[in-house]
Protein backbone atom coordinates (compact mmCIF):
# COMPACT_ATOMS: atom_id res chain seq x y z
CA UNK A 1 19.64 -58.15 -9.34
CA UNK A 2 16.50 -57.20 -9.69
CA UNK A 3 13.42 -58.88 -11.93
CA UNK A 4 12.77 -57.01 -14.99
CA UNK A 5 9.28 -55.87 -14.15
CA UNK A 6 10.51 -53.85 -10.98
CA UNK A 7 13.31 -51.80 -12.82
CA UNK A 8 9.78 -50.50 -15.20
CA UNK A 9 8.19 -49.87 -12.08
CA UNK A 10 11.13 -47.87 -10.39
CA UNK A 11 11.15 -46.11 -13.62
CA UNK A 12 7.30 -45.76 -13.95
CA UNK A 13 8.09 -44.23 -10.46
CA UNK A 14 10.56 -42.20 -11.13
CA UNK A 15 8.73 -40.40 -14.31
CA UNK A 16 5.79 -40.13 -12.22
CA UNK A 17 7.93 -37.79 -9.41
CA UNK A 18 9.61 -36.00 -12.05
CA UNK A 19 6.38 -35.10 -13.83
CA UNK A 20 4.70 -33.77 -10.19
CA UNK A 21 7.79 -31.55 -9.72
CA UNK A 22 7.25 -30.45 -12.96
CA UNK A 23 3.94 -29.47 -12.72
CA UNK A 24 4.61 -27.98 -9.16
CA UNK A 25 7.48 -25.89 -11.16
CA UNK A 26 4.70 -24.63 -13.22
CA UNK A 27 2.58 -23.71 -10.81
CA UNK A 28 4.93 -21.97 -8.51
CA UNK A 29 6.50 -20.64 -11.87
CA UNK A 30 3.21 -18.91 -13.13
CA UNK A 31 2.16 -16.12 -10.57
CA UNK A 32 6.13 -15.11 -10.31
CA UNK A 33 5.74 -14.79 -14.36
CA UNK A 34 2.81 -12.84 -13.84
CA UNK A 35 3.95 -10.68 -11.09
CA UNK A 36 7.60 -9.48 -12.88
CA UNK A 37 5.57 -8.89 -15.95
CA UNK A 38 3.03 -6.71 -14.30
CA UNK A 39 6.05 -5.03 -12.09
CA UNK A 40 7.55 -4.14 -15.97
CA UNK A 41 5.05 -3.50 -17.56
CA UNK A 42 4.06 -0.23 -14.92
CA UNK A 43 7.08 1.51 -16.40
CA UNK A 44 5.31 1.42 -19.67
CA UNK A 45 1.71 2.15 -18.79
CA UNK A 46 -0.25 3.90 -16.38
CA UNK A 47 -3.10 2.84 -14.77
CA UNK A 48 -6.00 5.45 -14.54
CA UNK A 49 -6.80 6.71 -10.85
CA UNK A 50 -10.41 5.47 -11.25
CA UNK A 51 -9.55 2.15 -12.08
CA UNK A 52 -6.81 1.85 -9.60
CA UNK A 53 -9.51 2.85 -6.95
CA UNK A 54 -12.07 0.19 -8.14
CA UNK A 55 -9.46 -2.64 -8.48
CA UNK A 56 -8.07 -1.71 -4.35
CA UNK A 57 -12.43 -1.10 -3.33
CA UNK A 58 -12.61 -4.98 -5.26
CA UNK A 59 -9.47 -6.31 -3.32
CA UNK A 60 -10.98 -4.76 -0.11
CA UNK A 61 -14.78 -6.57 -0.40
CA UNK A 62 -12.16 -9.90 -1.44
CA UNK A 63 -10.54 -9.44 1.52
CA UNK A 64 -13.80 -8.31 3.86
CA UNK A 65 -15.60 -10.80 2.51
CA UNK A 66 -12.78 -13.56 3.10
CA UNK A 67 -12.06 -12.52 6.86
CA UNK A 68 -16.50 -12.55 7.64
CA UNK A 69 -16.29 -15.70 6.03
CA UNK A 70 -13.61 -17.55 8.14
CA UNK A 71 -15.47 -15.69 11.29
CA UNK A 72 -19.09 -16.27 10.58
CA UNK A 73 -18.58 -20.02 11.20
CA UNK A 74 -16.68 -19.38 14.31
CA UNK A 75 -19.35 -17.24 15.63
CA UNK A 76 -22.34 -20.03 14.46
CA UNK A 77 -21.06 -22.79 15.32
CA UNK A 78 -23.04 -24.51 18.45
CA UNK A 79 -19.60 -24.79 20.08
CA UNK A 80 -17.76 -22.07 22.55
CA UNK A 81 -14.59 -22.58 23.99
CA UNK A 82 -15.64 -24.53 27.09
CA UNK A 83 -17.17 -26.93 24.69
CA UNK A 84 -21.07 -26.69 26.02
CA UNK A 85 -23.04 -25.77 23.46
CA UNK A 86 -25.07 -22.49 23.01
CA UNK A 87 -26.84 -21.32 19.41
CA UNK A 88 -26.23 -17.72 18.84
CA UNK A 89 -28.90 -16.60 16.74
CA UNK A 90 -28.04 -16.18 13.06
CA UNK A 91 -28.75 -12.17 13.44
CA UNK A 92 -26.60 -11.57 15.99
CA UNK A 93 -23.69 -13.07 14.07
CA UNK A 94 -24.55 -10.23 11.35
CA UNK A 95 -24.35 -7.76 13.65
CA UNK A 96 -21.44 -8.72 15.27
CA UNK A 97 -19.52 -8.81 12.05
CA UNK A 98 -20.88 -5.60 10.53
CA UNK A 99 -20.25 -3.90 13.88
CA UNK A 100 -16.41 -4.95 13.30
CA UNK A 101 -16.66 -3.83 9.89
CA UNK A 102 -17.80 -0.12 10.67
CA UNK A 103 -15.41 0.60 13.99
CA UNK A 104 -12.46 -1.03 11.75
CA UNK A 105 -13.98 2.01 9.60
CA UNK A 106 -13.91 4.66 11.73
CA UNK A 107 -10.40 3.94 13.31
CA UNK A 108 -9.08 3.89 9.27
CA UNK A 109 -10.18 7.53 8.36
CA UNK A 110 -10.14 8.64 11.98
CA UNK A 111 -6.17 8.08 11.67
CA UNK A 112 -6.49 9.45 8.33
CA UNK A 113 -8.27 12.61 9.68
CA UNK A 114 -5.87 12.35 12.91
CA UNK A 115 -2.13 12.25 10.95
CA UNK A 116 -3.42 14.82 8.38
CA UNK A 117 -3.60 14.33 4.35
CA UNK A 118 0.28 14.10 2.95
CA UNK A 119 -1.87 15.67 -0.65
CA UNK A 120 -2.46 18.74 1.41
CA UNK A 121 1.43 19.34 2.20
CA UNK A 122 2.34 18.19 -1.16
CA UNK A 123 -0.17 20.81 -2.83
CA UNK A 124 0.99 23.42 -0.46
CA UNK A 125 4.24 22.84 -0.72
CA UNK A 126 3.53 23.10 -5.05
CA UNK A 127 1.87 26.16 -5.07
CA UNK A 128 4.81 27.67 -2.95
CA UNK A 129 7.44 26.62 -5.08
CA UNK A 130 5.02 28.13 -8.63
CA UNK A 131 4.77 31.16 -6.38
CA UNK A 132 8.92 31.17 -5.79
CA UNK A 133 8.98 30.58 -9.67
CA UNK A 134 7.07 33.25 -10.96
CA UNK A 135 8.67 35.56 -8.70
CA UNK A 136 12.20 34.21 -9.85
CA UNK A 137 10.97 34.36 -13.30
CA UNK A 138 10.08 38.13 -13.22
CA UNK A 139 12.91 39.47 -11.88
CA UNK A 140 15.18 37.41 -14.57
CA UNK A 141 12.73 38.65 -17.04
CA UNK A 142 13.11 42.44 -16.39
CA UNK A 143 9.98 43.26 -14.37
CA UNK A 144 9.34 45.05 -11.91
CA UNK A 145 9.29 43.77 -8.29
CA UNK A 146 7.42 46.39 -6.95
CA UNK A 147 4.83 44.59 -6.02
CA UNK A 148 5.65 41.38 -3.77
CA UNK A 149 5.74 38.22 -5.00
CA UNK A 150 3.92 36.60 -2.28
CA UNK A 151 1.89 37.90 0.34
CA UNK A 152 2.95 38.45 3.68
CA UNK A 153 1.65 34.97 5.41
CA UNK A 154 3.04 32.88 2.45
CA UNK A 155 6.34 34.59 2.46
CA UNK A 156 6.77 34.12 6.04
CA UNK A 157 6.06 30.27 5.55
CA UNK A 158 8.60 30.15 2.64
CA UNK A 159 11.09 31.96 4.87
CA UNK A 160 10.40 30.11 7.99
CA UNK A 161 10.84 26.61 5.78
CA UNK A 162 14.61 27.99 4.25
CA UNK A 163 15.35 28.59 7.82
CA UNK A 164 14.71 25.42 8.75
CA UNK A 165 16.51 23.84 5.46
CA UNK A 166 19.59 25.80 5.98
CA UNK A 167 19.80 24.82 9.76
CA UNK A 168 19.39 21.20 8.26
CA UNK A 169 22.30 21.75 6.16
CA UNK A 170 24.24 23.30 8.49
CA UNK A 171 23.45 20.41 10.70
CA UNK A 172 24.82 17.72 7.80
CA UNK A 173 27.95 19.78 7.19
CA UNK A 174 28.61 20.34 10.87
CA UNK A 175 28.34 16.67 11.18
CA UNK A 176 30.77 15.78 7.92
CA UNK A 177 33.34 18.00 9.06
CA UNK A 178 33.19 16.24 12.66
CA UNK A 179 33.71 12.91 10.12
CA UNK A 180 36.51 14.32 8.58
């Protein structure tokens, strides 16, 4: 059996464990809290465009500003890799990040540039289904289809794209009667 005043200790103990895994609850608890309320609460409101920009441009400087910090002492510290030491001038630390900064630049929107803007197909792709609409809309309306409702190069696109549709559906039926 043991004396009295080590069963309060044990217990002291014991309170004092329960109350850090309590508090570690609450911390681990709090940014999961915040993140399902912020994932429901986008079904309710909707952020403008501008400020979505400036809060992802804010995140981006974080994040810059994070990665030239865990680099800049790297790159100033009196210390290579062999372990002799060498200074490298505070200047040409700057311009070693800020060179890394603007070709990380230039590869982003050169990819960009290079795979092409998905907001151009998805405008294009808009304005040829308003065009199939109207046209579609006139002749259930009673008017006159005289005139086309899409010139030439447009109506060849829409064409060429049912083409390739149907062959895609021909493709998927092809295959489900191969299932069956």
């Amino acid at each position: 059996q043991l004396p009295p005043e080590c069963d309060t200790e044990r217990k002291i103990v014991v309170l004092q464990n329960t109350m850090l895994t309590l508090l570690l609850f609450a911390l681990a608890l709090a940014p999961a809290l915040a993140m399902l309320l912020g994932s429901v609460a986008v079904f309710w409101f909707r952020v403008p465009g501008k400020l979505q920009a400036a809060t992802q441009t804010f995140s981006a400087g974080i994040l810059i500003s994070a990665v030239a910090g865990e680099l800049y002492p790297l790159l100033s510290s009196p210390q290579n890799s062999v372990g002799a030491t060498k200074v490298v001038p505070e200047w040409q630390v700057y311009v070693a990040i800020s060179a890394g900064f603007t070709v990380s630049l230039v590869l982003m929107f050169g990819m960009e540039h290079l795979a092409g803007s998905a907001e151009e197909e998805e405008a294009e792709s808009k304005a040829v289904v308003r065009s199939l609409s109207k046209a579609v809309s006139r002749s259930f309306s009673g008017e006159s289809l005289e005139a086309p409702p899409l010139p030439d190069a447009e109506a060849e696109k829409v064409l060429e794209a049912f083409r390739e549709e149907v062959a895609e559906l021909q493709h998927g039926v092809g295959r489900l009667q191969d299932s069956l």
